[in-house]
PDB file of N, CA and C in Angstrom:
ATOM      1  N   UNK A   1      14.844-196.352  24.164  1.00  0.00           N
ATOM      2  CA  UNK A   1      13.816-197.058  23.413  1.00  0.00           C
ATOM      3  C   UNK A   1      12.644-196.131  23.122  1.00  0.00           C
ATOM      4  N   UNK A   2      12.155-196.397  22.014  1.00  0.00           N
ATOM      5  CA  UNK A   2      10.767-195.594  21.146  1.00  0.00           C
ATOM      6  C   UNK A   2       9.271-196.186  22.131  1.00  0.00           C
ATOM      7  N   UNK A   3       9.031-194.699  22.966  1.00  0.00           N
ATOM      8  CA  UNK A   3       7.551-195.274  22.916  1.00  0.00           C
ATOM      9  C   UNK A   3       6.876-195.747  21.750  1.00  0.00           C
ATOM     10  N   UNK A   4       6.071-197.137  22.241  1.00  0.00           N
ATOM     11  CA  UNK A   4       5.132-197.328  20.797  1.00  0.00           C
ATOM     12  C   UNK A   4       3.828-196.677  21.378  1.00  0.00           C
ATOM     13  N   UNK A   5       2.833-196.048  20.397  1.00  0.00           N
ATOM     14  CA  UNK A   5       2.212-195.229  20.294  1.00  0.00           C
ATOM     15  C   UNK A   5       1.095-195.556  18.887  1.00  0.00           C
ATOM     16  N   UNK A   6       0.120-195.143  19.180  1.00  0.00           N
ATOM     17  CA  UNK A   6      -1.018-195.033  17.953  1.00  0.00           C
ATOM     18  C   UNK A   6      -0.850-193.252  17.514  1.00  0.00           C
ATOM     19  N   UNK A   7      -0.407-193.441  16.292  1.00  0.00           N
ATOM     20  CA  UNK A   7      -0.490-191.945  15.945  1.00  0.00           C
ATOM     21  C   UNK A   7      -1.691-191.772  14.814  1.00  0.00           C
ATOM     22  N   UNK A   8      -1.528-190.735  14.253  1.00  0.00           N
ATOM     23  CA  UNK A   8      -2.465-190.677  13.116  1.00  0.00           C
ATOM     24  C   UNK A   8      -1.005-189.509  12.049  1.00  0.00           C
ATOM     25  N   UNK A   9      -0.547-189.922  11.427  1.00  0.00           N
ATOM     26  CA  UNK A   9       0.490-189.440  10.374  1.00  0.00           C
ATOM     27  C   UNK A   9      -0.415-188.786   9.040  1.00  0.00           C
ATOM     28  N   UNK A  10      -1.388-188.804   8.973  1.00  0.00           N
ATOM     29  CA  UNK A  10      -2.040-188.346   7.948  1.00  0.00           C
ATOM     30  C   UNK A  10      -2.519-189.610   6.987  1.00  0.00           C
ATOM     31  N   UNK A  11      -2.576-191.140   7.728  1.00  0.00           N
ATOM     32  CA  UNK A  11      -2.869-192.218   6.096  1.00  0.00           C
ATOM     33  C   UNK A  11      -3.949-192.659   7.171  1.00  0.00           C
ATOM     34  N   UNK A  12      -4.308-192.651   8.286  1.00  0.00           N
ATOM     35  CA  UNK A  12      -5.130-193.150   9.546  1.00  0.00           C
ATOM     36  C   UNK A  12      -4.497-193.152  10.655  1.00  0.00           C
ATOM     37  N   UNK A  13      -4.616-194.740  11.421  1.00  0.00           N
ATOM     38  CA  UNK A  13      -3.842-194.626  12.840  1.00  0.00           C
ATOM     39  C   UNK A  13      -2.863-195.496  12.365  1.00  0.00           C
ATOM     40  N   UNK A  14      -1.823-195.286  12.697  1.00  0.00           N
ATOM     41  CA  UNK A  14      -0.454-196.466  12.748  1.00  0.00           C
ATOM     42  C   UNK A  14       0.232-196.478  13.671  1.00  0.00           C
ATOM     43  N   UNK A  15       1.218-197.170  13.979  1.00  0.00           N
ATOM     44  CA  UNK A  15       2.102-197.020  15.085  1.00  0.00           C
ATOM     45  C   UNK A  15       3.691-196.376  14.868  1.00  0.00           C
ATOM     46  N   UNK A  16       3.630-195.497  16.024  1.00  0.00           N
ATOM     47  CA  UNK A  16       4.236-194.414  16.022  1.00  0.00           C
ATOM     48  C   UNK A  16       6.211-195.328  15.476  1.00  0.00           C
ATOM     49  N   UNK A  17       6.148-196.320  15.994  1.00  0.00           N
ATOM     50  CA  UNK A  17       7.624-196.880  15.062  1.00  0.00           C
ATOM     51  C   UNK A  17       7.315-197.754  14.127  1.00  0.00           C
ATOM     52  N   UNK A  18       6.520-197.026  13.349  1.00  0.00           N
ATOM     53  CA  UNK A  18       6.389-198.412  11.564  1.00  0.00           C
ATOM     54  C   UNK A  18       5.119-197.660  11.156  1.00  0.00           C
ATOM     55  N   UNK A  19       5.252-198.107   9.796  1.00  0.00           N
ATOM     56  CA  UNK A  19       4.261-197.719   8.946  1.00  0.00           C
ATOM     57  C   UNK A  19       2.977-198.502   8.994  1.00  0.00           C
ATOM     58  N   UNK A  20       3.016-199.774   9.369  1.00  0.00           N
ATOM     59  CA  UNK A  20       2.097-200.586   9.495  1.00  0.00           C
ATOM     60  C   UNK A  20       0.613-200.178  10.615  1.00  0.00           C
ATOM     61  N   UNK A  21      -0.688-199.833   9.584  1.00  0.00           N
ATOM     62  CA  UNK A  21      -1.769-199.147  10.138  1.00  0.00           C
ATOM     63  C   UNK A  21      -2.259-199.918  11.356  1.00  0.00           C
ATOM     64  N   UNK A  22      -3.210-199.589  11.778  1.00  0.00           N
ATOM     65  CA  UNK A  22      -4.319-200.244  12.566  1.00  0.00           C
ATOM     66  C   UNK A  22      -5.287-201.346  12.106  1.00  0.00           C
ATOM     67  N   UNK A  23      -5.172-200.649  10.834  1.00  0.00           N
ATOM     68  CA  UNK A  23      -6.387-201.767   9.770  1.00  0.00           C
ATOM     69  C   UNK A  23      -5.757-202.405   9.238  1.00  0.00           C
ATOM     70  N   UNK A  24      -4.157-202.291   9.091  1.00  0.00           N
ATOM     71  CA  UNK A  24      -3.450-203.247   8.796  1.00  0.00           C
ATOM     72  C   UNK A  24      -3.275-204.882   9.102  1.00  0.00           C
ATOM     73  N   UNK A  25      -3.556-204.348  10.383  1.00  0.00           N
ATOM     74  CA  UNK A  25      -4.029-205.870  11.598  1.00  0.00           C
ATOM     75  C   UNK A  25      -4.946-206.315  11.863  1.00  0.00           C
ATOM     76  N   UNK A  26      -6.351-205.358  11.557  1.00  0.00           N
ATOM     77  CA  UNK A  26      -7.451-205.810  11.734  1.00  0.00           C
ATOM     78  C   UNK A  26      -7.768-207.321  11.760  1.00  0.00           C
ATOM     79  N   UNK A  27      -7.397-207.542  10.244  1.00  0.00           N
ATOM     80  CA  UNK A  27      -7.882-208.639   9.197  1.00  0.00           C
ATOM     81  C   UNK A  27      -7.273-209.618  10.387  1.00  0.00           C
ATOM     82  N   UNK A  28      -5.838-209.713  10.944  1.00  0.00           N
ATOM     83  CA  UNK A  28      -5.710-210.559  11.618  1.00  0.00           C
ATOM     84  C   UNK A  28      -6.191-211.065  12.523  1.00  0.00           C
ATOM     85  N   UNK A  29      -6.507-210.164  13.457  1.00  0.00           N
ATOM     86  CA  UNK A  29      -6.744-209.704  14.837  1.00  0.00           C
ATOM     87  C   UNK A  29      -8.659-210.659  14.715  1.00  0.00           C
ATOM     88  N   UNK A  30      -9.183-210.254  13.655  1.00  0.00           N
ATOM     89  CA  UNK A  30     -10.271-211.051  13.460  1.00  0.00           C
ATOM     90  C   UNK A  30     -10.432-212.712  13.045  1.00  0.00           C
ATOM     91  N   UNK A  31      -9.207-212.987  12.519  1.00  0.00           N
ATOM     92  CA  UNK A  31      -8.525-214.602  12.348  1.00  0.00           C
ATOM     93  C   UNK A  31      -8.155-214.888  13.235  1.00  0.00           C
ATOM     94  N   UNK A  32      -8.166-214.298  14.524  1.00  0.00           N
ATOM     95  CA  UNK A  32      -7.776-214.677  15.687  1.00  0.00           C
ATOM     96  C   UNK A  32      -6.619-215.153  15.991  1.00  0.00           C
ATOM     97  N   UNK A  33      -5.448-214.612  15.434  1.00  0.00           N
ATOM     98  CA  UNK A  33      -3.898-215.171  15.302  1.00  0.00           C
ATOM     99  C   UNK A  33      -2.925-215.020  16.314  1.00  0.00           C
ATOM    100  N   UNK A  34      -1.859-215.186  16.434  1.00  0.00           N
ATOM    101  CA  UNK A  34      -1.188-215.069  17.478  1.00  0.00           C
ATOM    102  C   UNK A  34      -0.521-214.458  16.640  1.00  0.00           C
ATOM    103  N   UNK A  35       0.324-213.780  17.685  1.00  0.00           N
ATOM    104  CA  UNK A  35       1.325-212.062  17.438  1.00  0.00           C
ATOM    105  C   UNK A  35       2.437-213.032  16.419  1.00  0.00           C
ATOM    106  N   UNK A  36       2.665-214.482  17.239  1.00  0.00           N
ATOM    107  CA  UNK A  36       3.912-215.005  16.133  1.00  0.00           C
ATOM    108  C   UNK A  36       3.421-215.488  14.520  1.00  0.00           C
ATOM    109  N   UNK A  37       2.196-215.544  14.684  1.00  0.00           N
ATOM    110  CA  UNK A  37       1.609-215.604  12.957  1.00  0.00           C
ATOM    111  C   UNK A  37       1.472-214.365  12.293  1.00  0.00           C
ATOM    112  N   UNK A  38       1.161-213.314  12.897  1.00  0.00           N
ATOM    113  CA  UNK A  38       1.063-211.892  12.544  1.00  0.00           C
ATOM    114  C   UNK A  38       2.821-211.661  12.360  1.00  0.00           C
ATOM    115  N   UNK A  39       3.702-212.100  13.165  1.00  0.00           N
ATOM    116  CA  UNK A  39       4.836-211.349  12.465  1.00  0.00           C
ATOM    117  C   UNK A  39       5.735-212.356  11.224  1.00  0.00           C
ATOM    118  N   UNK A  40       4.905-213.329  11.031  1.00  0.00           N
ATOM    119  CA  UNK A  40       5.598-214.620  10.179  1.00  0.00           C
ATOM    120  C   UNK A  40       4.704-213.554   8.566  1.00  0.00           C
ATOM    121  N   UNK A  41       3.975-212.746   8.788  1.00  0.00           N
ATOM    122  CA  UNK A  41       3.357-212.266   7.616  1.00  0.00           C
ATOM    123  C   UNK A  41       3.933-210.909   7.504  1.00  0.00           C
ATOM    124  N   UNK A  42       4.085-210.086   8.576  1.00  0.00           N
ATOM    125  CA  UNK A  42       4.730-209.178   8.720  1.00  0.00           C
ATOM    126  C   UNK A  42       6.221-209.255   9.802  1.00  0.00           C
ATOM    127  N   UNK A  43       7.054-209.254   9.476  1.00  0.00           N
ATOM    128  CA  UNK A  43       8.125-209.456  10.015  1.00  0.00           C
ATOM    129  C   UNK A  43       8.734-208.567  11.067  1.00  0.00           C
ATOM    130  N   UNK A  44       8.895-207.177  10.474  1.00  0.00           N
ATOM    131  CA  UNK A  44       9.131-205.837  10.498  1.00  0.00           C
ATOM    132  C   UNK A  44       8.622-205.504  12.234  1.00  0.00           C
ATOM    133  N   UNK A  45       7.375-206.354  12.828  1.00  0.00           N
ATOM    134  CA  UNK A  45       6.726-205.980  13.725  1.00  0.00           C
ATOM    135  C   UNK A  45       7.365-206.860  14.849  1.00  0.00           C
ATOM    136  N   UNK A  46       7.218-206.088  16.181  1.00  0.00           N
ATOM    137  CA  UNK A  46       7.798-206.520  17.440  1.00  0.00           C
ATOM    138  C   UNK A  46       6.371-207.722  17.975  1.00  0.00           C
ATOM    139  N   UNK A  47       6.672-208.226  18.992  1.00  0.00           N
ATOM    140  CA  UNK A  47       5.303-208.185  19.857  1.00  0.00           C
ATOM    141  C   UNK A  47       4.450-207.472  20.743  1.00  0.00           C
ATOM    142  N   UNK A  48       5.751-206.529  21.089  1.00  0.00           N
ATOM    143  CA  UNK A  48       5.515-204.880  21.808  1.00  0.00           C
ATOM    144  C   UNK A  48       4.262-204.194  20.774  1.00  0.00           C
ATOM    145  N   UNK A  49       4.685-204.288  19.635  1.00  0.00           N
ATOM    146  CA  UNK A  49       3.991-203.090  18.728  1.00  0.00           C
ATOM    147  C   UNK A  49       2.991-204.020  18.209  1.00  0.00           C
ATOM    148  N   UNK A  50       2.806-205.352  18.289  1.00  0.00           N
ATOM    149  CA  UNK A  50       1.532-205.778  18.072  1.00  0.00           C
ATOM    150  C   UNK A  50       0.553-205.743  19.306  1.00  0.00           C
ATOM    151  N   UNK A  51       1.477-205.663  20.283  1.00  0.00           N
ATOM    152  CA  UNK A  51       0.215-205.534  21.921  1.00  0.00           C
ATOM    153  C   UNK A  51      -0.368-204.190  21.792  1.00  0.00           C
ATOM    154  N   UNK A  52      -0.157-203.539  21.153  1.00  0.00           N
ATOM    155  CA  UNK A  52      -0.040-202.117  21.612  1.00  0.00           C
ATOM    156  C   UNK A  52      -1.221-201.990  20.269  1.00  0.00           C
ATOM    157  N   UNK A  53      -0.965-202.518  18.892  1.00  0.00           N
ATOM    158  CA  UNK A  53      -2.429-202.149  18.410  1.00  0.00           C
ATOM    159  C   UNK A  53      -3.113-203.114  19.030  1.00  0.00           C
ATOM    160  N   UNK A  54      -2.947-204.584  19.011  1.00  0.00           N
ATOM    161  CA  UNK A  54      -4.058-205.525  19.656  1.00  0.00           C
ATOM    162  C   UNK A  54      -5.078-204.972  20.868  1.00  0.00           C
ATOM    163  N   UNK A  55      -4.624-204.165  22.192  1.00  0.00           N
ATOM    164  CA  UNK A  55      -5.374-203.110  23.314  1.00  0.00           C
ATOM    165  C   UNK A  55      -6.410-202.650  22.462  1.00  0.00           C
ATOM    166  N   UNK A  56      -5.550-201.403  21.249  1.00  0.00           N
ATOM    167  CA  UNK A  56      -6.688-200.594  20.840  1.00  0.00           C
ATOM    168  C   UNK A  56      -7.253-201.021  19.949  1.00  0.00           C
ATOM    169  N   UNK A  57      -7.085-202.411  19.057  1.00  0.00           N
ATOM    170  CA  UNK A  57      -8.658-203.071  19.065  1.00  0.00           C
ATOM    171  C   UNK A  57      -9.167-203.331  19.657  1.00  0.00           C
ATOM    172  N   UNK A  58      -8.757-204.070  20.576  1.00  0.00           N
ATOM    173  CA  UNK A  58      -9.998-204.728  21.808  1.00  0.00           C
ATOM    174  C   UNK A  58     -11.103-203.357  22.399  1.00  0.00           C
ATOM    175  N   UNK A  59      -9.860-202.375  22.463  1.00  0.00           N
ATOM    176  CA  UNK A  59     -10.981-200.876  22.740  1.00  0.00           C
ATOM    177  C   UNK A  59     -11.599-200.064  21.951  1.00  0.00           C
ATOM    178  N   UNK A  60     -11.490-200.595  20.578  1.00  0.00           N
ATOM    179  CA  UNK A  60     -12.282-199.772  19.462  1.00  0.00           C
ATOM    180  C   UNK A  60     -12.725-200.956  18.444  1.00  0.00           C
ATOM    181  N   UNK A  61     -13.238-202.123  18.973  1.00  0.00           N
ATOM    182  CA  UNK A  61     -13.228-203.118  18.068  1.00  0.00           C
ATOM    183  C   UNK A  61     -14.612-202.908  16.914  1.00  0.00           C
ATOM    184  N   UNK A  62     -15.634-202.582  17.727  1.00  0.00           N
ATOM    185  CA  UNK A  62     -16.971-202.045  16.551  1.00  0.00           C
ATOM    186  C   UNK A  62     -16.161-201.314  15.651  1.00  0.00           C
ATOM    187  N   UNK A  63     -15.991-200.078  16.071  1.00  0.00           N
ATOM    188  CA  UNK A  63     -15.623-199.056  15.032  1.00  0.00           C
ATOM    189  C   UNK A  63     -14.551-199.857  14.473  1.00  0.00           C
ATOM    190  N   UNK A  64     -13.366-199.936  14.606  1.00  0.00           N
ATOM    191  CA  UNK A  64     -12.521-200.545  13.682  1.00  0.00           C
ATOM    192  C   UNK A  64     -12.709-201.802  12.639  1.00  0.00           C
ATOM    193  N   UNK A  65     -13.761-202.810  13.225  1.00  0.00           N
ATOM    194  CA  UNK A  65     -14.559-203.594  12.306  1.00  0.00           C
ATOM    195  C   UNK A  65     -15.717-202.915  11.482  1.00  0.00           C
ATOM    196  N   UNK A  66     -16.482-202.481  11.690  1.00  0.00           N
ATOM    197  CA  UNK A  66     -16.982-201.464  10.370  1.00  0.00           C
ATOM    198  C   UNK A  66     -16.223-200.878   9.624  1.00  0.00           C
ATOM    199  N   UNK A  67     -15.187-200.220   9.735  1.00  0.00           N
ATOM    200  CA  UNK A  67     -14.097-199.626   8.944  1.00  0.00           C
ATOM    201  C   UNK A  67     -13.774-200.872   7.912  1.00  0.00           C
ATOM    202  N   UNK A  68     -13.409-201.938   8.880  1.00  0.00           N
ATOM    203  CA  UNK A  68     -12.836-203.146   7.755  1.00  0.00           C
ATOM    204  C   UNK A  68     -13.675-203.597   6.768  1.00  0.00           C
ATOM    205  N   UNK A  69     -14.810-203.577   7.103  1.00  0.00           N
ATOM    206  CA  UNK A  69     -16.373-203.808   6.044  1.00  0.00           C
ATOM    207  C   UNK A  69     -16.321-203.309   5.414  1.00  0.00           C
ATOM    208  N   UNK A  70     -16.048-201.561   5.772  1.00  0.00           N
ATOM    209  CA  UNK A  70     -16.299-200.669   4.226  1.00  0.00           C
ATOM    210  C   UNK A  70     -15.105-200.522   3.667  1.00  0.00           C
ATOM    211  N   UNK A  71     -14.034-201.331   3.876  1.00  0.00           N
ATOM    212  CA  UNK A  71     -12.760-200.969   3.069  1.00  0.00           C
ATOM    213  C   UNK A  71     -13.094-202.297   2.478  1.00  0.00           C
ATOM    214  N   UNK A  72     -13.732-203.305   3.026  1.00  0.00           N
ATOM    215  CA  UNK A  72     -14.092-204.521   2.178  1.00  0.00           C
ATOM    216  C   UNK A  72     -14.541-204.629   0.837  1.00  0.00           C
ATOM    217  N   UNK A  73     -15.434-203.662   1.121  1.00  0.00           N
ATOM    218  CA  UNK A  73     -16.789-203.704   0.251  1.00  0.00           C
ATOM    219  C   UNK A  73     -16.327-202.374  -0.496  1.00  0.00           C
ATOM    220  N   UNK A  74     -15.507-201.690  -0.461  1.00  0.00           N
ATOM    221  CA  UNK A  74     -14.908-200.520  -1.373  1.00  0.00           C
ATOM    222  C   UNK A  74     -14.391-201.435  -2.657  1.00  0.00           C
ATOM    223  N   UNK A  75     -13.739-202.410  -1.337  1.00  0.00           N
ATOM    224  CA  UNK A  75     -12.543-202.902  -2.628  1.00  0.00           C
ATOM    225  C   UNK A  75     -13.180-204.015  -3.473  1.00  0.00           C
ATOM    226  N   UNK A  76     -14.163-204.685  -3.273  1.00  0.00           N
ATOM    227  CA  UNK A  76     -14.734-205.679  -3.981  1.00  0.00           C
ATOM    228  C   UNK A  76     -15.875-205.312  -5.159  1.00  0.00           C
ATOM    229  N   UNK A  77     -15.829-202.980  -5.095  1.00  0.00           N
ATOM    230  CA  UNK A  77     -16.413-202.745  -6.477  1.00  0.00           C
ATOM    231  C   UNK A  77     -15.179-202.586  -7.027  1.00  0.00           C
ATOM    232  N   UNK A  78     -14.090-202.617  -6.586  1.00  0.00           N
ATOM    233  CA  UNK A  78     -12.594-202.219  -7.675  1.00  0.00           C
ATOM    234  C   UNK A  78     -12.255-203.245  -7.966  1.00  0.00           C
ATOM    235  N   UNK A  79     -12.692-204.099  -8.818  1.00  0.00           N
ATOM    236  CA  UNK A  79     -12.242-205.552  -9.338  1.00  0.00           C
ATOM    237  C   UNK A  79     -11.002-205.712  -9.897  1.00  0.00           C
ATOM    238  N   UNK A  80      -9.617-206.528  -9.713  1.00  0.00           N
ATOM    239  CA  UNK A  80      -8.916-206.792 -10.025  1.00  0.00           C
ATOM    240  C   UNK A  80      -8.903-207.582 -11.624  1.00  0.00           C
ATOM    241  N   UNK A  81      -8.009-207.681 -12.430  1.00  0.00           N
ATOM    242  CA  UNK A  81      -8.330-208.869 -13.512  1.00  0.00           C
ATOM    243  C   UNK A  81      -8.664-210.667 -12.479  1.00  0.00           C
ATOM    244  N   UNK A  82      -9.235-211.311 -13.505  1.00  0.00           N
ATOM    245  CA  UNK A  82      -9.438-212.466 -13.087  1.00  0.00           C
ATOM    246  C   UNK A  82      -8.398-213.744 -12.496  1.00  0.00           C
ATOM    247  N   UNK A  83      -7.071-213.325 -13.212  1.00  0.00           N
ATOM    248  CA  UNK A  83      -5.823-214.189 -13.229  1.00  0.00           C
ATOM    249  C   UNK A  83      -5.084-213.374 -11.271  1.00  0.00           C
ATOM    250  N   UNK A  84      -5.508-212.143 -11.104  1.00  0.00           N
ATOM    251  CA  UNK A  84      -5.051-211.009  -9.919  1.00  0.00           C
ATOM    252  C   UNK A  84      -5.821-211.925  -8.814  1.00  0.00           C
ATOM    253  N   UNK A  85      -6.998-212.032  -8.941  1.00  0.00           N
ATOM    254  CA  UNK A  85      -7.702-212.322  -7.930  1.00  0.00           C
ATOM    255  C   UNK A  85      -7.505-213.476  -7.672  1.00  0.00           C
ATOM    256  N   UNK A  86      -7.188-214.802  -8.608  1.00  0.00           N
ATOM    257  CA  UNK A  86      -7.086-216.053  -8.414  1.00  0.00           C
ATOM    258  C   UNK A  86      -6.046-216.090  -7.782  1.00  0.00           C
ATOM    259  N   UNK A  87      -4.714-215.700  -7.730  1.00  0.00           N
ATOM    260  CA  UNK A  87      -3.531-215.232  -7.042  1.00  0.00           C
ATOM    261  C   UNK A  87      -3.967-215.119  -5.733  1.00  0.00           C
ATOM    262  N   UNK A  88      -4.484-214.311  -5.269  1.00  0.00           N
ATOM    263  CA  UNK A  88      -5.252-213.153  -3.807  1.00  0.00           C
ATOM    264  C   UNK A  88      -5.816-214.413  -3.351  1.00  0.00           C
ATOM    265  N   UNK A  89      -6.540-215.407  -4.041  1.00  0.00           N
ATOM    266  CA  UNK A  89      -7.568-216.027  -3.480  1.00  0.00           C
ATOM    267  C   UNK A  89      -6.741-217.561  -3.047  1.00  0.00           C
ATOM    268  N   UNK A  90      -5.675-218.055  -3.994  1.00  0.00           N
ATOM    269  CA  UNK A  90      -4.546-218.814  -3.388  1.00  0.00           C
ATOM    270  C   UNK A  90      -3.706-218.584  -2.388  1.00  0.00           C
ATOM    271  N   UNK A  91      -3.363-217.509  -2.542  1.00  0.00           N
ATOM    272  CA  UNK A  91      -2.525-216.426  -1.073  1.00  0.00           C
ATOM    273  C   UNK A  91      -3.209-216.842   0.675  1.00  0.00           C
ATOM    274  N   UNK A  92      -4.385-216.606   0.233  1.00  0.00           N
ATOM    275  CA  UNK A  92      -5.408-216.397   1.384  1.00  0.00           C
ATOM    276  C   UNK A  92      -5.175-217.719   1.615  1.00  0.00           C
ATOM    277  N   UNK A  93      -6.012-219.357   1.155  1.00  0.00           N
ATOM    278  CA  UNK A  93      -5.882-220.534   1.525  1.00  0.00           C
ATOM    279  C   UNK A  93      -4.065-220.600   1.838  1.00  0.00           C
ATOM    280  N   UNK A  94      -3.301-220.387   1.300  1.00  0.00           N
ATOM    281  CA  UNK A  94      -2.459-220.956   1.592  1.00  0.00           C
ATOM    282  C   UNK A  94      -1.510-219.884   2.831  1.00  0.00           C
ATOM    283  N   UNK A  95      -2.117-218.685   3.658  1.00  0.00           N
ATOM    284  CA  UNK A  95      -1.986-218.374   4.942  1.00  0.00           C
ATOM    285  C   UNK A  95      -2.743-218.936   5.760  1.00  0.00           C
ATOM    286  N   UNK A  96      -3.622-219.285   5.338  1.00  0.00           N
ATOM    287  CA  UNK A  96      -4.763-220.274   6.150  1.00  0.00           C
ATOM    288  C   UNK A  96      -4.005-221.039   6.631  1.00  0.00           C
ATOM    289  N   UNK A  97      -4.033-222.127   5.545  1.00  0.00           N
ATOM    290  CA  UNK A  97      -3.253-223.473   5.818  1.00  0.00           C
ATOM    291  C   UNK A  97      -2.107-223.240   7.076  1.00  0.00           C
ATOM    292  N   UNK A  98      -0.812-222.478   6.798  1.00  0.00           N
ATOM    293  CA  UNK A  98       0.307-221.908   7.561  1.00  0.00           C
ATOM    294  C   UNK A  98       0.073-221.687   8.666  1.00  0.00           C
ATOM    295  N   UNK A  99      -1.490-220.901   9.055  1.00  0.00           N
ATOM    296  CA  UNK A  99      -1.823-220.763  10.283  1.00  0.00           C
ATOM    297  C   UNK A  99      -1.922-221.965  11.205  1.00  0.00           C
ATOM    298  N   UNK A 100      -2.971-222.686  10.388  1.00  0.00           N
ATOM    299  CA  UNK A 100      -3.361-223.860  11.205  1.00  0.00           C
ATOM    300  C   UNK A 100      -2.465-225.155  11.186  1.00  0.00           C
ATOM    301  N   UNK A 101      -1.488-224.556  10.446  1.00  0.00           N
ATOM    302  CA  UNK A 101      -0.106-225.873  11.087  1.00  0.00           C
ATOM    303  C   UNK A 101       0.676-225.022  12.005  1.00  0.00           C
ATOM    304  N   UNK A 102       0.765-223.982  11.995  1.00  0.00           N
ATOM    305  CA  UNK A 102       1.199-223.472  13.236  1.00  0.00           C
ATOM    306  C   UNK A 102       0.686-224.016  14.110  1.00  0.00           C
ATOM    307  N   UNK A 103      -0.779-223.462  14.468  1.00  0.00           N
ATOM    308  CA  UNK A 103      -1.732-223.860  15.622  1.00  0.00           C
ATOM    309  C   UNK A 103      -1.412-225.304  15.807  1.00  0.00           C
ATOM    310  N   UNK A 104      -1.248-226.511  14.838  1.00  0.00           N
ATOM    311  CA  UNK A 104      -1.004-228.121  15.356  1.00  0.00           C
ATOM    312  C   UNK A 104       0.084-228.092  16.179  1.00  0.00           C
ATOM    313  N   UNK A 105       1.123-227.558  15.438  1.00  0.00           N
ATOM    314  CA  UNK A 105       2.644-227.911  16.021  1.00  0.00           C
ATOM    315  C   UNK A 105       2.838-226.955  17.409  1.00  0.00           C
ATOM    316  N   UNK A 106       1.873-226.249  17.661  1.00  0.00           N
ATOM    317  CA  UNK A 106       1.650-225.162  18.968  1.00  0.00           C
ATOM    318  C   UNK A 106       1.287-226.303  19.741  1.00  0.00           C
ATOM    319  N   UNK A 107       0.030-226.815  19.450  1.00  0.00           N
ATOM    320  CA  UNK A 107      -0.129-227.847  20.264  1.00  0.00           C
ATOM    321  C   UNK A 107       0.063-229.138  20.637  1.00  0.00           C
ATOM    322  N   UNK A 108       1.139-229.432  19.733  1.00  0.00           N
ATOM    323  CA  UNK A 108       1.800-230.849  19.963  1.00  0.00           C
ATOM    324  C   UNK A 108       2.879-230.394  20.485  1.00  0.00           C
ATOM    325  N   UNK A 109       3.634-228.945  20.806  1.00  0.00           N
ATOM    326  CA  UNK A 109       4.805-228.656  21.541  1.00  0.00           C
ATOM    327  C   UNK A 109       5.477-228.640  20.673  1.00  0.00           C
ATOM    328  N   UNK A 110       5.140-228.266  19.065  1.00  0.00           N
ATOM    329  CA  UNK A 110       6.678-228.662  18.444  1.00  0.00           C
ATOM    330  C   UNK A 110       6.600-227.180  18.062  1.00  0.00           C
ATOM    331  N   UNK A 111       6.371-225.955  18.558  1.00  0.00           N
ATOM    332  CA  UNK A 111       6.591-224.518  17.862  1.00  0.00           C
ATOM    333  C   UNK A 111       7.751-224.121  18.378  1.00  0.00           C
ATOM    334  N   UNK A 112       8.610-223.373  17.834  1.00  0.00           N
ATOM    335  CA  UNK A 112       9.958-222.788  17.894  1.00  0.00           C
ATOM    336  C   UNK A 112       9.927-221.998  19.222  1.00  0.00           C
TER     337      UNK A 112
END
């Protein structure tokens, strides 16, 4: 078996088995999700390799949340067309939503 590992490959930090960054998860990790909502969006990912970035947020969480700000705020002067963003902005409510019927059926005992 592959140690999992935080490398830096030359795009930032990712984990040493997948392409999927550090800041990749951020966004989650700040929605406060569970590893099984994080891999219902990303599949590809273990729970091994989500513990393993989840640590090194918890141990670099300033710095890695400023990072997410200014990749925020990079991307919100690169405006998409109007029809792009309305898309992005349905996407978002409707992972929302997904989340928080997860979270019900978590707590009524009915999650897989």
């Amino acid at each position: 078996m592959n140690t999992i590992e935080i490398v830096n490959r030359g795009r930032g930090l990712q984990l040493s088995t997948s392409r999927v960054t550090v800041q990749d998860l951020v966004p989650y990790f700040q929605d406060a999700c569970t590893y099984d909502e994080i891999i219902r969006w990303i599949p590809t990912l273990t729970h091994e390799e989500i513990a393993v970035v989840d640590k090194y947020y918890r141990e670099h969480r300033e710095e890695l949340d400023e990072q997410d700000r200014r990749i925020r705020e990079r991307s919100a002067t690169r405006k998409n067309p109007e029809w792009v963003e309305a898309i992005l902005k349905g996407a978002r409510k409707e992972r929302l939503a997904i989340m928080e019927q997860l979270r019900k059926e978590q707590a009524n005992g009915e999650a897989k």
